[in-house]
C-alpha atoms as a PDB file:
ATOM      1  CA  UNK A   1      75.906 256.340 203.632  1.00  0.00           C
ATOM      2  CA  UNK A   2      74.142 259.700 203.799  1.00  0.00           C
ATOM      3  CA  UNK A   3      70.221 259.964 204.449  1.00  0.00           C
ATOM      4  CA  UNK A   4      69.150 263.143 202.718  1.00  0.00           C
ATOM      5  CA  UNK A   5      65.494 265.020 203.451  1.00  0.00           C
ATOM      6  CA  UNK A   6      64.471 266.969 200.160  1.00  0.00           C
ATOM      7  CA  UNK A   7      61.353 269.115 200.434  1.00  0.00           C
ATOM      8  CA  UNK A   8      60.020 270.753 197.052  1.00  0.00           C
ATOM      9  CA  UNK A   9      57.143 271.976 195.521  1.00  0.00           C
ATOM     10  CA  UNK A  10      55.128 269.580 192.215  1.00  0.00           C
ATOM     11  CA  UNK A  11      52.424 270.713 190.613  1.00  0.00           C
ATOM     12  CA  UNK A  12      48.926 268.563 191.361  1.00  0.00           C
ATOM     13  CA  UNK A  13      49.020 266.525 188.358  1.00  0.00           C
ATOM     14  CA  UNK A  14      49.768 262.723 187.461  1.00  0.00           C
ATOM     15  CA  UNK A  15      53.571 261.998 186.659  1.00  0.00           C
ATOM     16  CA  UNK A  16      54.929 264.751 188.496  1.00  0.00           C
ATOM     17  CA  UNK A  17      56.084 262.553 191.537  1.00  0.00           C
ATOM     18  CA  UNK A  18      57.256 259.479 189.548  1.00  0.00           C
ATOM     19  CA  UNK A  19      59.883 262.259 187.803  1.00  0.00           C
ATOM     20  CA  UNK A  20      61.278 263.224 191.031  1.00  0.00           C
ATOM     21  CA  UNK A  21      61.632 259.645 192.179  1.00  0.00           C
ATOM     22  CA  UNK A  22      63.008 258.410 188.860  1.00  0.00           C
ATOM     23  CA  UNK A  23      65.485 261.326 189.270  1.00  0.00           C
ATOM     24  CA  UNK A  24      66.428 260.388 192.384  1.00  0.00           C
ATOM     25  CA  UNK A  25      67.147 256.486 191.559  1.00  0.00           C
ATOM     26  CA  UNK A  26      69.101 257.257 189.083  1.00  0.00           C
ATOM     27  CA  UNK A  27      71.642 258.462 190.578  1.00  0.00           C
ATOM     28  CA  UNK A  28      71.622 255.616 193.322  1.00  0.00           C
ATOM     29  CA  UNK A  29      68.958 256.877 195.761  1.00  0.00           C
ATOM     30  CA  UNK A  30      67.336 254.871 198.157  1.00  0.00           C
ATOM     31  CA  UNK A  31      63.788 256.257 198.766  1.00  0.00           C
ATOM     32  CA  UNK A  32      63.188 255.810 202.330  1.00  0.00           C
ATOM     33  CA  UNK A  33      59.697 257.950 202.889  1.00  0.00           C
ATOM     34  CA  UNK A  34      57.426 259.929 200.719  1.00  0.00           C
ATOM     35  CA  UNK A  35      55.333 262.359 201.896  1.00  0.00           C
ATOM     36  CA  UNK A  36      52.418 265.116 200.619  1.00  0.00           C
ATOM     37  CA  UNK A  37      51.651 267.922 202.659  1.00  0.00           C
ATOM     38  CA  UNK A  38      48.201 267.952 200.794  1.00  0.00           C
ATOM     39  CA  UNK A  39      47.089 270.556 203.963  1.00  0.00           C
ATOM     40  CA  UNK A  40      49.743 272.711 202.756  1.00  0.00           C
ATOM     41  CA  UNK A  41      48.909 273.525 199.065  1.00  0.00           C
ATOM     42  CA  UNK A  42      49.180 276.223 196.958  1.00  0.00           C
ATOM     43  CA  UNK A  43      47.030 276.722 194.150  1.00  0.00           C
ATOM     44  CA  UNK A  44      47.798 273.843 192.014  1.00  0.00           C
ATOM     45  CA  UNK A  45      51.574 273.218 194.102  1.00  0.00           C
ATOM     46  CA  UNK A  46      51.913 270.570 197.133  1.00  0.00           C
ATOM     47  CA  UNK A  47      54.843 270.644 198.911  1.00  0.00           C
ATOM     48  CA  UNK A  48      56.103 266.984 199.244  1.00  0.00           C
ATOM     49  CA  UNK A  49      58.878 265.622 201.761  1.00  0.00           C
ATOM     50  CA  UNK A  50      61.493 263.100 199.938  1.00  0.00           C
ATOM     51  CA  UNK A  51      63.886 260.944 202.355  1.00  0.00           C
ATOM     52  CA  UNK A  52      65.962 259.087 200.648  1.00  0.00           C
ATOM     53  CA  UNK A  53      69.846 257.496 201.305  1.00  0.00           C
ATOM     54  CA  UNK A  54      72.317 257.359 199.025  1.00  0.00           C
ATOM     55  CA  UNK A  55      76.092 255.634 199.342  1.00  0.00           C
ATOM     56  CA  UNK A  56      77.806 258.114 197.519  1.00  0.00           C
ATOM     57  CA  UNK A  57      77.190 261.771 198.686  1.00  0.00           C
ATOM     58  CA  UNK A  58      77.971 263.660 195.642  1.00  0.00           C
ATOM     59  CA  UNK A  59      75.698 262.088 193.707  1.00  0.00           C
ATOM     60  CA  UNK A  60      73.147 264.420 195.873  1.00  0.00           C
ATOM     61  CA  UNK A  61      74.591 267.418 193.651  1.00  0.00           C
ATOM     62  CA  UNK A  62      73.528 265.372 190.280  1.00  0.00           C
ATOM     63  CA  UNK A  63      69.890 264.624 192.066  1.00  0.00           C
ATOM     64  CA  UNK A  64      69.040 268.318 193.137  1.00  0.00           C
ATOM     65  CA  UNK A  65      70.294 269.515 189.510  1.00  0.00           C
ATOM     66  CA  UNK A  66      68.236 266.778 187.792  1.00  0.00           C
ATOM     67  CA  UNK A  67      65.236 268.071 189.566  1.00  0.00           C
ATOM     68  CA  UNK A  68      66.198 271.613 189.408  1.00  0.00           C
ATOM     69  CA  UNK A  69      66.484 271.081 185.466  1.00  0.00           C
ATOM     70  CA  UNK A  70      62.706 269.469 185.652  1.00  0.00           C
ATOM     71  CA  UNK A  71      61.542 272.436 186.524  1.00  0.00           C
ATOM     72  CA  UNK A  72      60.452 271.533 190.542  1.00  0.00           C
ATOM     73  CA  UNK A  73      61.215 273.657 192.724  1.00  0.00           C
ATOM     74  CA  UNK A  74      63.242 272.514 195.768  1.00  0.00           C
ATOM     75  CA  UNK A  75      62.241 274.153 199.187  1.00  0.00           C
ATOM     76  CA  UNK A  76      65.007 272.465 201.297  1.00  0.00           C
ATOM     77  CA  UNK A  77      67.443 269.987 201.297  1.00  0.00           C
ATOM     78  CA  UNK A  78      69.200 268.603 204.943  1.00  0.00           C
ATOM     79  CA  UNK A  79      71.929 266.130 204.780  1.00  0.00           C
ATOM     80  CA  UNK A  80      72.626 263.551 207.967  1.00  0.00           C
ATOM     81  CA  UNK A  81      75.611 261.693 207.896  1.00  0.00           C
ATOM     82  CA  UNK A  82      74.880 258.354 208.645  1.00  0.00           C
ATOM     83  CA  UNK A  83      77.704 257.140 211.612  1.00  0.00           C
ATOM     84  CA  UNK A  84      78.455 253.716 213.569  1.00  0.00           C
ATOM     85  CA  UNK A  85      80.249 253.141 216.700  1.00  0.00           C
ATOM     86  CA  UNK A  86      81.737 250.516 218.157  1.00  0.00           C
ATOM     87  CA  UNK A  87      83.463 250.028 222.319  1.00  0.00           C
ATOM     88  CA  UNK A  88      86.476 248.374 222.700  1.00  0.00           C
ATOM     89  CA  UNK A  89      87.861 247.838 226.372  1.00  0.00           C
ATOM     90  CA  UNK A  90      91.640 247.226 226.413  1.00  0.00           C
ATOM     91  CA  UNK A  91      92.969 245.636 229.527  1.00  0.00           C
ATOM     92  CA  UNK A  92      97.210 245.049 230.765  1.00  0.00           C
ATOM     93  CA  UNK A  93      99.695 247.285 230.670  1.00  0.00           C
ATOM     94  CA  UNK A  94      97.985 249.845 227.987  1.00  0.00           C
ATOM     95  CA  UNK A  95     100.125 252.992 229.030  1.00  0.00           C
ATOM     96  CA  UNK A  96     103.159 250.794 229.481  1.00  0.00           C
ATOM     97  CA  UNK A  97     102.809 249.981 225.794  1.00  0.00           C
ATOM     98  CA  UNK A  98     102.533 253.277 223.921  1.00  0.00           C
ATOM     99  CA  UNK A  99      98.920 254.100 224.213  1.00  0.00           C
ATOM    100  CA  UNK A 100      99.074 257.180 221.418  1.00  0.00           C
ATOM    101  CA  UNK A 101     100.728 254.656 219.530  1.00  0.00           C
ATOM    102  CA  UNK A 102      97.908 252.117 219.336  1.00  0.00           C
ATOM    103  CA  UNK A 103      95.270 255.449 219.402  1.00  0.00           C
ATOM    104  CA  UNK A 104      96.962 256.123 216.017  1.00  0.00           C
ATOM    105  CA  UNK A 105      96.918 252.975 214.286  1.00  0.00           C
ATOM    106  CA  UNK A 106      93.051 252.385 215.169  1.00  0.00           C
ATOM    107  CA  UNK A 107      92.603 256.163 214.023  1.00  0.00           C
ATOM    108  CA  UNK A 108      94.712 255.093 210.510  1.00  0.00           C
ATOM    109  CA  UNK A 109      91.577 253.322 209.412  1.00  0.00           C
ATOM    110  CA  UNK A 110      89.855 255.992 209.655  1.00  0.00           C
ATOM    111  CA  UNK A 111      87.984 255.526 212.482  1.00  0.00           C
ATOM    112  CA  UNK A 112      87.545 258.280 215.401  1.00  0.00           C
ATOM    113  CA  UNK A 113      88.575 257.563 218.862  1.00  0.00           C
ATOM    114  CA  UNK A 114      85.580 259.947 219.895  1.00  0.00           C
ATOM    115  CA  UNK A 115      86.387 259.371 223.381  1.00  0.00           C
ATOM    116  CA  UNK A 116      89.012 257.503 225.681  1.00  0.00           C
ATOM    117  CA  UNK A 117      87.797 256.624 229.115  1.00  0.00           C
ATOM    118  CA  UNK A 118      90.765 255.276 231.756  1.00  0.00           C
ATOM    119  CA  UNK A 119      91.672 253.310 235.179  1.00  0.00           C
ATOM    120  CA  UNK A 120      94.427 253.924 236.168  1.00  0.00           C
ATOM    121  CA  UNK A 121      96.390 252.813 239.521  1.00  0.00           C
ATOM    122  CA  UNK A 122      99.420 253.214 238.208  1.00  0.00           C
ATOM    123  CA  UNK A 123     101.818 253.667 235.143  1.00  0.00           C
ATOM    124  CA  UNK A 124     103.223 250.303 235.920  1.00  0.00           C
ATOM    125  CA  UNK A 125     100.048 248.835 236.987  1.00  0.00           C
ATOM    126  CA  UNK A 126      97.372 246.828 235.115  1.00  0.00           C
ATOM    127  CA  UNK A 127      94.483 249.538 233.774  1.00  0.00           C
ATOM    128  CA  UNK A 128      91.794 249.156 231.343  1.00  0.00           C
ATOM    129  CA  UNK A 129      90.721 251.803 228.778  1.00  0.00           C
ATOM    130  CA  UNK A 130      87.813 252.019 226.746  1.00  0.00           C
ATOM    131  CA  UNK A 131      87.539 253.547 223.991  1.00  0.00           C
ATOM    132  CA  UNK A 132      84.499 254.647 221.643  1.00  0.00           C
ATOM    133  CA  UNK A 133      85.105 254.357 218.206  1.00  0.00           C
ATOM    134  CA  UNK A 134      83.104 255.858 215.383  1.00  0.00           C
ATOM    135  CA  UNK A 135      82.810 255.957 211.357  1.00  0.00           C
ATOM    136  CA  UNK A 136      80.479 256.449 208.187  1.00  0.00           C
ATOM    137  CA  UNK A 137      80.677 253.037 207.454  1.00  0.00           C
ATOM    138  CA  UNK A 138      80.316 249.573 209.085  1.00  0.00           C
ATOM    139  CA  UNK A 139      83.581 248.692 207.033  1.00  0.00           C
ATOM    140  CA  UNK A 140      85.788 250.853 208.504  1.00  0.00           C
ATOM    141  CA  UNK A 141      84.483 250.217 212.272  1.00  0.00           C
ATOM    142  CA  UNK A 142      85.248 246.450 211.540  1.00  0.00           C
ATOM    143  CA  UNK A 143      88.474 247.412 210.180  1.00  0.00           C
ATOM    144  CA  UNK A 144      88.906 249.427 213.248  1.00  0.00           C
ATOM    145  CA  UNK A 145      88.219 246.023 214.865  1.00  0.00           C
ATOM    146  CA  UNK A 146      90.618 244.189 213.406  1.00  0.00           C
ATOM    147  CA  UNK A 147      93.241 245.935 213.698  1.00  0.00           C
ATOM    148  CA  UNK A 148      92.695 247.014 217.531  1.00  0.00           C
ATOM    149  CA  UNK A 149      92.537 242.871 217.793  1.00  0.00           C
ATOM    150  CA  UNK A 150      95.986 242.814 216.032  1.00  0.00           C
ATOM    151  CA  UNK A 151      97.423 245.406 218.578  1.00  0.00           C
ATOM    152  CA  UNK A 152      96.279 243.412 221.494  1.00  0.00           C
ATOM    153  CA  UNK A 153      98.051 240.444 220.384  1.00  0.00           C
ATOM    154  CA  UNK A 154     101.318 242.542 219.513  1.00  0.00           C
ATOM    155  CA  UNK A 155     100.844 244.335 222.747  1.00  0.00           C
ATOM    156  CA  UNK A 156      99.579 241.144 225.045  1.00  0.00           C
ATOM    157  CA  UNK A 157      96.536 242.914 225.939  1.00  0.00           C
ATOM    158  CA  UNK A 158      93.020 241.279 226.533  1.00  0.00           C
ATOM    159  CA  UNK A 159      89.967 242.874 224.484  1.00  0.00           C
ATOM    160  CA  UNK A 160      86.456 243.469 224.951  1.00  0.00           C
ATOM    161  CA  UNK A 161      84.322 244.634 222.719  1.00  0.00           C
ATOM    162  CA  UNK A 162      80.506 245.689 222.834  1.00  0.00           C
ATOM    163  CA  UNK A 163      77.935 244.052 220.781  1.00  0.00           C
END
């Protein structure tokens, strides 16, 4: 999911809006805020501020031509990445059984370790590592999930996960 901030120019008149809008749905755009910068005109233009989020990012291309083929002129457009994140703790013998080896079967999910945080008294000792996961999508952090669940059984090590 990508939220996307379009700021553009229409001219004062009824319709003009609703275009934009209509443009914007359909190609699969969630309007999320709508906003006229009345304070801000010119001549007959008001700059207006269009958030909207939309599952498949290059549909954003088809919007901004759509609208660019209306005839509105398009100020800016900023596009945010929409992420989730997840913490797992891993307790036992994590180094003892291949740590980069389960780091790379959570990361084959495609999931990001973003960061790995460890105690460690010893290679042989127990330790517990916690790692934060993130993704652009709450299907591939649950994924992540699973399969870091899966490793803990293969590996007999305890999980805990955040909420």
């Amino acid at each position: 999911m990508v939220k996307v901030a379009i700021d553009l120019e229409l001219q004062d008149k009824p319709g003009q809006l609703v275009k934009v809008l209509e443009s914007i749905a359909k190609f699969g755009g969630n309007i999320t805020s709508v906003y006229h910068h009345r304070e801000r005109m010119k001549g007959e233009a008001v700059p207006i501020s269009i958030g909207f989020e939309i599952k498949d990012p290059k549909r954003t291309n088809n919007i901004i031509s759509t609208i660019k083929t209306q005839g509105f002129t398009i100020l800016r457009t900023e596009f945010e990445q929409k992420t989730f994140n997840a913490t797992v703790i891993l307790i036992g013998h994590v180094f003892q059984a291949n740590i980069t080896d389960t780091i790379d079967q959570i990361m084959a999910t495609k999931a990001i370790v973003q960061k790995v945080d460890a105690r460690i008294k010893g290679m042989k000792n127990v330790s517990s590592v916690k790692f934060t996961l993130q993704a652009n999508s709450a299907e591939i952090i649950r994924r992540a999930i699973e399969v870091t669940k899966k490793i803990c059984s293969e590996k007999n090590l305890q999980l805990i996960r955040s909420l």
